[in-house]
Protein backbone atom coordinates (compact mmCIF):
# COMPACT_ATOMS: atom_id res chain seq x y z
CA UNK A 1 0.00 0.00 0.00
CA UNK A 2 1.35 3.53 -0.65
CA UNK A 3 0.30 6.52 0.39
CA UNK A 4 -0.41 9.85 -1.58
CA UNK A 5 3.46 10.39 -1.40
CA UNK A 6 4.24 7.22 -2.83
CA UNK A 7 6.21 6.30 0.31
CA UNK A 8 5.58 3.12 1.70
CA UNK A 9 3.62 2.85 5.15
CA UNK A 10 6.28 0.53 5.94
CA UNK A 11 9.82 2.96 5.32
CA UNK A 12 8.72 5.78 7.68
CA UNK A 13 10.90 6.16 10.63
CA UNK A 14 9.51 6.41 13.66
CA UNK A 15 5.60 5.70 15.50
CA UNK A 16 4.47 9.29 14.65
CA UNK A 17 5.40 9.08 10.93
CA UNK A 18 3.63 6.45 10.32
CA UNK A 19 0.87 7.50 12.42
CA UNK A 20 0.54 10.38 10.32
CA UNK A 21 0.78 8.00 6.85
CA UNK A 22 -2.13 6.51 7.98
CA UNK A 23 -3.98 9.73 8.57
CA UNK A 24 -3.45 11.09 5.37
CA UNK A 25 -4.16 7.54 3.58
CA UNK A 26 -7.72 7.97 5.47
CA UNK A 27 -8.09 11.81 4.58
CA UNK A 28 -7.52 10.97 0.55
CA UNK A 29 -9.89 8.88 0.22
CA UNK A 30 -8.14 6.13 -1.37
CA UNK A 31 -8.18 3.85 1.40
CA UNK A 32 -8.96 -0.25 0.55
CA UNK A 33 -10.36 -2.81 2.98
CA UNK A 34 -7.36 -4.14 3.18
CA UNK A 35 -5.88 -0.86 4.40
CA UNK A 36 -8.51 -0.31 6.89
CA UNK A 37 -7.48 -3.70 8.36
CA UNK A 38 -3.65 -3.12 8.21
CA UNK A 39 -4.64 -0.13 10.01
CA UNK A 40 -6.77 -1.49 12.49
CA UNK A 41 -4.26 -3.95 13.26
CA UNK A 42 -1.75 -1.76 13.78
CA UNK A 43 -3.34 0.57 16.31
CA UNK A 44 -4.07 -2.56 18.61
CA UNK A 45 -0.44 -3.73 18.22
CA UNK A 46 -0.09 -1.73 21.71
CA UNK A 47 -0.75 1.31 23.27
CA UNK A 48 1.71 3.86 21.80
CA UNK A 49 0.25 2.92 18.28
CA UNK A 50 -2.97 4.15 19.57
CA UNK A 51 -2.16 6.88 21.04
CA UNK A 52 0.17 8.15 17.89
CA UNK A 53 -2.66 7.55 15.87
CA UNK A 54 -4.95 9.84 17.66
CA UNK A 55 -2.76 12.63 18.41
CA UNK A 56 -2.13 12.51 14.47
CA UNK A 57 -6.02 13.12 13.98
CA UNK A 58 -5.73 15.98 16.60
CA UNK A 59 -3.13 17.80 14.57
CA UNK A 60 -4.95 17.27 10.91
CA UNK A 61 -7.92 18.49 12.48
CA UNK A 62 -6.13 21.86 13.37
CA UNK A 63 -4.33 22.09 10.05
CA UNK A 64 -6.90 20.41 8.01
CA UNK A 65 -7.83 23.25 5.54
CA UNK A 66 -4.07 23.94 5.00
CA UNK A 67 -3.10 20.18 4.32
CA UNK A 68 -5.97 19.91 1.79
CA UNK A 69 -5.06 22.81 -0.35
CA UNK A 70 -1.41 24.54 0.70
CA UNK A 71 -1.30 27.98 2.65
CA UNK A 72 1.54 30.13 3.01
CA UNK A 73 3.28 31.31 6.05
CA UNK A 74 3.04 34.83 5.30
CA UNK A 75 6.66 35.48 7.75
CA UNK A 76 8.72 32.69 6.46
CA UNK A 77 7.10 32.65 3.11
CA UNK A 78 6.54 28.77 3.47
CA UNK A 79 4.31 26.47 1.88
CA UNK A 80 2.50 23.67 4.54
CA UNK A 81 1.02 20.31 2.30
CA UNK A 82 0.47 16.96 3.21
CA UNK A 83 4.26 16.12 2.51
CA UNK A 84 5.20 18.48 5.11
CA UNK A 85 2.49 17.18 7.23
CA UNK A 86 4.80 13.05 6.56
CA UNK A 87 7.75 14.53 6.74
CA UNK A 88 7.84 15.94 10.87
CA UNK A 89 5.98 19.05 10.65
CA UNK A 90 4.22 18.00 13.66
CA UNK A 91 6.29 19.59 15.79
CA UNK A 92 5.76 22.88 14.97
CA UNK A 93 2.36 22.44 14.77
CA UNK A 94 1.29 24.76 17.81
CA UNK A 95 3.41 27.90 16.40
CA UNK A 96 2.38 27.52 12.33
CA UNK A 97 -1.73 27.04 13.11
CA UNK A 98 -1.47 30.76 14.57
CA UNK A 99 0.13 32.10 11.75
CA UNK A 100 -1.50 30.36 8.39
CA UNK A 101 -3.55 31.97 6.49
CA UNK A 102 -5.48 30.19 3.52
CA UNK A 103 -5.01 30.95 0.35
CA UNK A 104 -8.14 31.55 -1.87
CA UNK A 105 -9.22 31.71 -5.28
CA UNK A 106 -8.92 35.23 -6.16
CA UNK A 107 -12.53 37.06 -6.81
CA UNK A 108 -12.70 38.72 -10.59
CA UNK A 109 -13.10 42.74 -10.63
CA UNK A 110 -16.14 43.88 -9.98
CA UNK A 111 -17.80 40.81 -8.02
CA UNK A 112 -19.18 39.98 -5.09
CA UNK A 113 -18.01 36.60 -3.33
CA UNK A 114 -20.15 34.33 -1.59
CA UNK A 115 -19.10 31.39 0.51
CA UNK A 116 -19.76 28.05 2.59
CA UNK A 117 -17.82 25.46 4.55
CA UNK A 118 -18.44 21.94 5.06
CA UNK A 119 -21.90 21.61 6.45
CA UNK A 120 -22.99 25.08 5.60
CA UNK A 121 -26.23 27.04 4.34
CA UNK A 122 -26.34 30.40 3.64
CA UNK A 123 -29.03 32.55 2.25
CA UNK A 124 -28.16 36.11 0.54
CA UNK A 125 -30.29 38.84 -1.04
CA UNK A 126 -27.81 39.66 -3.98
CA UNK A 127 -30.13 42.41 -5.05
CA UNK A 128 -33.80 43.14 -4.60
CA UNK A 129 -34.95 41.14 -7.63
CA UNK A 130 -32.11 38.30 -7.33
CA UNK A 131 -31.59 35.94 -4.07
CA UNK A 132 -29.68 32.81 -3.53
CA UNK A 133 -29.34 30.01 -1.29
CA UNK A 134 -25.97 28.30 -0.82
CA UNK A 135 -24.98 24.97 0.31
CA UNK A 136 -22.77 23.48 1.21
CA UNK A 137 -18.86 23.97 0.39
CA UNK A 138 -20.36 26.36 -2.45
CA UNK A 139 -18.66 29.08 -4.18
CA UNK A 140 -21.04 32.06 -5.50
CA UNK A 141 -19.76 35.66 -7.52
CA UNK A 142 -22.34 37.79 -8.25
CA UNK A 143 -22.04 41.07 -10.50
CA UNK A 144 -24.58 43.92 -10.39
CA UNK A 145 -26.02 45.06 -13.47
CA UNK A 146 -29.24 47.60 -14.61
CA UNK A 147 -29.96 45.09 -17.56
CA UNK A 148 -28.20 41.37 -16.97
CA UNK A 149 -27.26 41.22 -13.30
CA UNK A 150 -25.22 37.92 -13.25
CA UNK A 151 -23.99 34.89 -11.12
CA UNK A 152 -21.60 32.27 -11.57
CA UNK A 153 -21.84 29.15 -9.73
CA UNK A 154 -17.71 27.76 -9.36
CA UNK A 155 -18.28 24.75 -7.13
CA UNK A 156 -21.04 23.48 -5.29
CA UNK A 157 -24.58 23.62 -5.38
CA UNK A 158 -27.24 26.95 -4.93
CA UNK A 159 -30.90 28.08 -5.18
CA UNK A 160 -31.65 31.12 -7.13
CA UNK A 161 -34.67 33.39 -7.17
CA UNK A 162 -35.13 35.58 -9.99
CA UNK A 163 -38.36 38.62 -10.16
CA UNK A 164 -36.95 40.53 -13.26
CA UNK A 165 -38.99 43.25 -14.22
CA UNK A 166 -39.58 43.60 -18.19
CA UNK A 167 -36.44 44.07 -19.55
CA UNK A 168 -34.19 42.51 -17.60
CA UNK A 169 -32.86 39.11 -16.92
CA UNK A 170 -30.45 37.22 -14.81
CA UNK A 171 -27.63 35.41 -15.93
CA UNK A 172 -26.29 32.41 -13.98
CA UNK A 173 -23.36 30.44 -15.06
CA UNK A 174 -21.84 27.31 -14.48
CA UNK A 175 -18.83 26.50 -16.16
CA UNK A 176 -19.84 26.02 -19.74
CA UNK A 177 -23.69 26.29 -19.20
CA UNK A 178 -25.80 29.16 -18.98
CA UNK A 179 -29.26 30.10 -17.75
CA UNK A 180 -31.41 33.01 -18.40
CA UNK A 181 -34.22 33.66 -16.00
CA UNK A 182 -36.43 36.28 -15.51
CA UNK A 183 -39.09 35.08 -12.98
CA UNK A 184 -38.07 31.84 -11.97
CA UNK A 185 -36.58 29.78 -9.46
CA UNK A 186 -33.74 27.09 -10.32
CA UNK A 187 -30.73 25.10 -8.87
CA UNK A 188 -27.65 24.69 -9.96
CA UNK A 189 -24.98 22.23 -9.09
CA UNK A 190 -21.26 21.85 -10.21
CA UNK A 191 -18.51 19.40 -9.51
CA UNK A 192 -15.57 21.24 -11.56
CA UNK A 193 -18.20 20.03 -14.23
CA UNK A 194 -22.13 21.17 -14.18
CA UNK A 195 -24.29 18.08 -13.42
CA UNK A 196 -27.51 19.29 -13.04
CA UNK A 197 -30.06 22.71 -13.43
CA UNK A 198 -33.40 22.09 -12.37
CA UNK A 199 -36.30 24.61 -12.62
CA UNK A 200 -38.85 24.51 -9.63
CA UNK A 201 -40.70 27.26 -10.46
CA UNK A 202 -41.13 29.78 -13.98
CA UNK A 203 -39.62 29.13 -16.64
CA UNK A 204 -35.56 29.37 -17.81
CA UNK A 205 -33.41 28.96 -20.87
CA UNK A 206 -30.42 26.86 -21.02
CA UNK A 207 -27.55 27.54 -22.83
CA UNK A 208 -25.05 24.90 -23.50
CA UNK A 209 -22.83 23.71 -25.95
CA UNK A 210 -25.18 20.56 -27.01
CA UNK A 211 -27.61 23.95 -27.74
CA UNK A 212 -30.30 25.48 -25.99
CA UNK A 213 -33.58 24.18 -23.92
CA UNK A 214 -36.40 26.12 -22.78
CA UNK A 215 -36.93 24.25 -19.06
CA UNK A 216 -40.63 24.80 -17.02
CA UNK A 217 -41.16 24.16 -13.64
CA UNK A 218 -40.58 20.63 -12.62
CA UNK A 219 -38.02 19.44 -15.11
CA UNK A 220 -33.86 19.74 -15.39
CA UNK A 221 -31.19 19.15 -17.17
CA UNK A 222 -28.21 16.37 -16.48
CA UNK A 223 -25.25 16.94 -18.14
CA UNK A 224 -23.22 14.14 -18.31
CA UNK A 225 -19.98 13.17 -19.88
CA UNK A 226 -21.38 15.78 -23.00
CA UNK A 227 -25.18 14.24 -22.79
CA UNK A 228 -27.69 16.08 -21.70
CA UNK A 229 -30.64 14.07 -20.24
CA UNK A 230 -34.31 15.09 -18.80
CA UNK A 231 -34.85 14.03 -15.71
CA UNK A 232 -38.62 12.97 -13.64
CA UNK A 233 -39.71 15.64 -11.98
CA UNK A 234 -39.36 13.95 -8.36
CA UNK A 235 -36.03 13.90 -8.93
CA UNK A 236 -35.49 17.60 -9.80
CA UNK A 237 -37.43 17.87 -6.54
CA UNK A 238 -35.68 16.10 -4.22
CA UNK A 239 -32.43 17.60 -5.60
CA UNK A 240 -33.69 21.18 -3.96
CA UNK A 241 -34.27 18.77 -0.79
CA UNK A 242 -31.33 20.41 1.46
CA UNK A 243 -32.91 23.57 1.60
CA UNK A 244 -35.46 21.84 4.12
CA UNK A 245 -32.13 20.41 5.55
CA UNK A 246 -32.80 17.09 4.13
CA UNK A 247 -31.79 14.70 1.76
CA UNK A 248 -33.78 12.60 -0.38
CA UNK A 249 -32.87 9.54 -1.68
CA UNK A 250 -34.96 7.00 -4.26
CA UNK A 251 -33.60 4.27 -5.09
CA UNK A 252 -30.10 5.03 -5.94
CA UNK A 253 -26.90 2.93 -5.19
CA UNK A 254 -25.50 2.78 -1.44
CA UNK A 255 -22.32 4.68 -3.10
CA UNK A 256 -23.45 7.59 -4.41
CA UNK A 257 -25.16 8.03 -1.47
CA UNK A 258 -22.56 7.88 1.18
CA UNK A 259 -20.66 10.10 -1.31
CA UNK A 260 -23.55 12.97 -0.93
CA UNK A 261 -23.07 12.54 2.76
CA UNK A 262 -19.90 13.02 2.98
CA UNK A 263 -20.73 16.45 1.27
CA UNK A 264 -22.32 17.17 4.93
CA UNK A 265 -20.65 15.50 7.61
CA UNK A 266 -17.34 16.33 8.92
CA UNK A 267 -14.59 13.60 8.38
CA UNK A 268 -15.63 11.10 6.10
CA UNK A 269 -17.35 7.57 5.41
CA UNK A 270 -15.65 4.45 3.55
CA UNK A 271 -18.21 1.91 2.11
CA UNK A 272 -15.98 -1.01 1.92
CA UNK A 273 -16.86 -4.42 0.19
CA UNK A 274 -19.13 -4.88 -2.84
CA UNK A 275 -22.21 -3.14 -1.59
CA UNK A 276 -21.69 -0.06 -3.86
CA UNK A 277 -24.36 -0.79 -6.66
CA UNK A 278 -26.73 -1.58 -3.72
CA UNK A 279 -29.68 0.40 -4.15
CA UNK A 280 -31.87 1.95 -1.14
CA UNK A 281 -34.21 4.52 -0.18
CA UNK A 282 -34.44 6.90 2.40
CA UNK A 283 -34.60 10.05 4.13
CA UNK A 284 -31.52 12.13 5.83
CA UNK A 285 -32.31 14.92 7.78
CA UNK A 286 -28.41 17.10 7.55
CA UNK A 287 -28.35 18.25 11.23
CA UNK A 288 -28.03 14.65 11.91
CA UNK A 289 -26.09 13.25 9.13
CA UNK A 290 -23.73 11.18 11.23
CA UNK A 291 -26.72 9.54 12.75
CA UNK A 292 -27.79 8.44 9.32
CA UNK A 293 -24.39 6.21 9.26
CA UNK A 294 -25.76 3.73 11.32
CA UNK A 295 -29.25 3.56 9.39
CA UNK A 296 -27.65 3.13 6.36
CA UNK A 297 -25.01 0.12 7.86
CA UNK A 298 -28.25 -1.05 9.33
CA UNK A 299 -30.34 -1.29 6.31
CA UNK A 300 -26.97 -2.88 4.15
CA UNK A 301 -26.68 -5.79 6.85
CA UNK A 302 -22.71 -3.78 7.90
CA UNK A 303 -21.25 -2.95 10.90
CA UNK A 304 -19.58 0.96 11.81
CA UNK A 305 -16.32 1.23 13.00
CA UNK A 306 -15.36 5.02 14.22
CA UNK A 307 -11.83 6.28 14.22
CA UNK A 308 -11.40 9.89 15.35
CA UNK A 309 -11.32 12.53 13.19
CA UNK A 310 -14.90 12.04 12.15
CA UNK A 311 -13.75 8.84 10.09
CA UNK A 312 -16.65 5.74 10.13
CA UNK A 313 -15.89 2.93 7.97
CA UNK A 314 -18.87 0.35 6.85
CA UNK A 315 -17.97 -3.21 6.78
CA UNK A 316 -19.60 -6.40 6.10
């Protein structure tokens, strides 16, 4: 097993190296069964492993953000990242965390930026005709305008409201789609590629480069791999579920939906075996995602295991 490094688990020096391997194996996502059992094993080897282990959580936790992406220390001009994280960092740990400061994307002239962590909802009244509801980890600009006032949508997910008088129209991007609305109300979701714009109420018009779709209430778009496909109106529905602080879920594989949770719920849940394509139904209400990780175990015949840091692993 390597590690996002490329280092093997097995060359690293000392206990709190490799305690910190294993923390960043977790963190990337890329972790097997088997390396959930290596890891397991390890930790019970004795006490010490254990206890490594956790303190390694502790310290992600408080440079998590910086780990993920790379900040700058704006006095010594250096870069943090998950290498430096492998590599001993630990130890000044307590000293860098008061000093980083995260780098962001930078916002274009002219706009307004609109944020949310992990977790988060955020409503904003972007002008008197134009609101938005963000959720969570969602990136929002917005650009005033008397004729076109216009959004762009660079990650994440939002709900817009549009009452245009005559005359005017909002614009809301989403990396190569657009939509033109004048009384409507639509979401919008992008993954670094647009997968969906559904219209709940009005009317919009979609631009893409497959061509353009007049959408009424009830219906959206799916834009996959270059396809664009209707989709049932429950489903464009239930997509505008988190607003209500839910999530909705009809008959769709046990993956994809512990992949929408961890879009909620801090740390992150592993689905290991072969119940992926599994399909189930259900209900999640968000303020109590991590509650809905023992429903869903329940309901695929799998057992939890918790690891700190928010980590819960599903096993048969």
């Amino acid at each position: 097993m390597t590690t996002p490094d490329d280092n093997q688990l097995g060359r690293w020096p000392d206990r709190d190296a490799m305690a910190r391997s294993w923390v960043v194996r977790l963190k990337s996502g890329e972790a097997t069964q088997s390396d959930v059992d290596m890891l397991l094993s390890w930790r019970a080897q004795n006490e010490e492993n254990e206890g490594a282990f956790r303190q390694a959580v502790r310290l992600w936790e408080q440079l998590g953000p910086a780990l993920s992406g790379g900040v700058a220390l704006p006095v010594a001009g250096q870069t943090l990242s998950r290498r430096w994280f492998l590599g001993g960092g630990a130890a000044m740990a307590v000293v860098a965390a008061v000093a980083l400061v995260p780098l962001a994307a930078p916002v274009p002239a002219g706009a307004r930026e609109y944020r949310t962590g992990k977790g988060e909802r955020r409503h904003v009244r972007l002008e008197p005709e134009v609101s938005a509801e963000l959720n969570t980890d969602s990136r929002l600009l917005f650009w005033a305008d008397a004729a076109s006032p216009r959004v762009e949508l660079s990650q994440g997910e939002a709900l817009i409201s549009a009452t245009c008088d005559p005359g005017r129209q909002l614009i809301a991007t989403a990396s190569d789609v657009e939509v033109r609305a004048r009384v409507a109300r639509f979401s919008m979701r992008s993954d670094g590629r647009l997968m969906r714009v559904a219209c709940l109420e009005g009317q919009i018009e979609v631009v893409s480069p497959e061509g353009r779709t007049t959408v009424d209430a009830g219906a959206s778009l799916d834009f996959r791999a270059g396809a664009v496909q209707q989709t049932p109106r429950d489903v464009a529905e239930s997509g505008a579920a988190w607003q209500r602080d839910l999530f909705l879920f009809q008959d769709r594989p046990a993956g994809e939906v512990i992949a929408e949770l961890n879009r909620y719920r801090p740390g992150r849940v592993y689905l290991l075996g072969s119940r992926n394509d599994v399909r189930i139904s259900g209900v999640i209400h968000l303020e109590r995602a991590d509650v809905a990780v023992d429903h869903i175990a329940r309901s695929l015949g799998m057992r939890v295991t918790r690891l700190p840091g928010g980590v819960a692993i599903l096993r048969n």
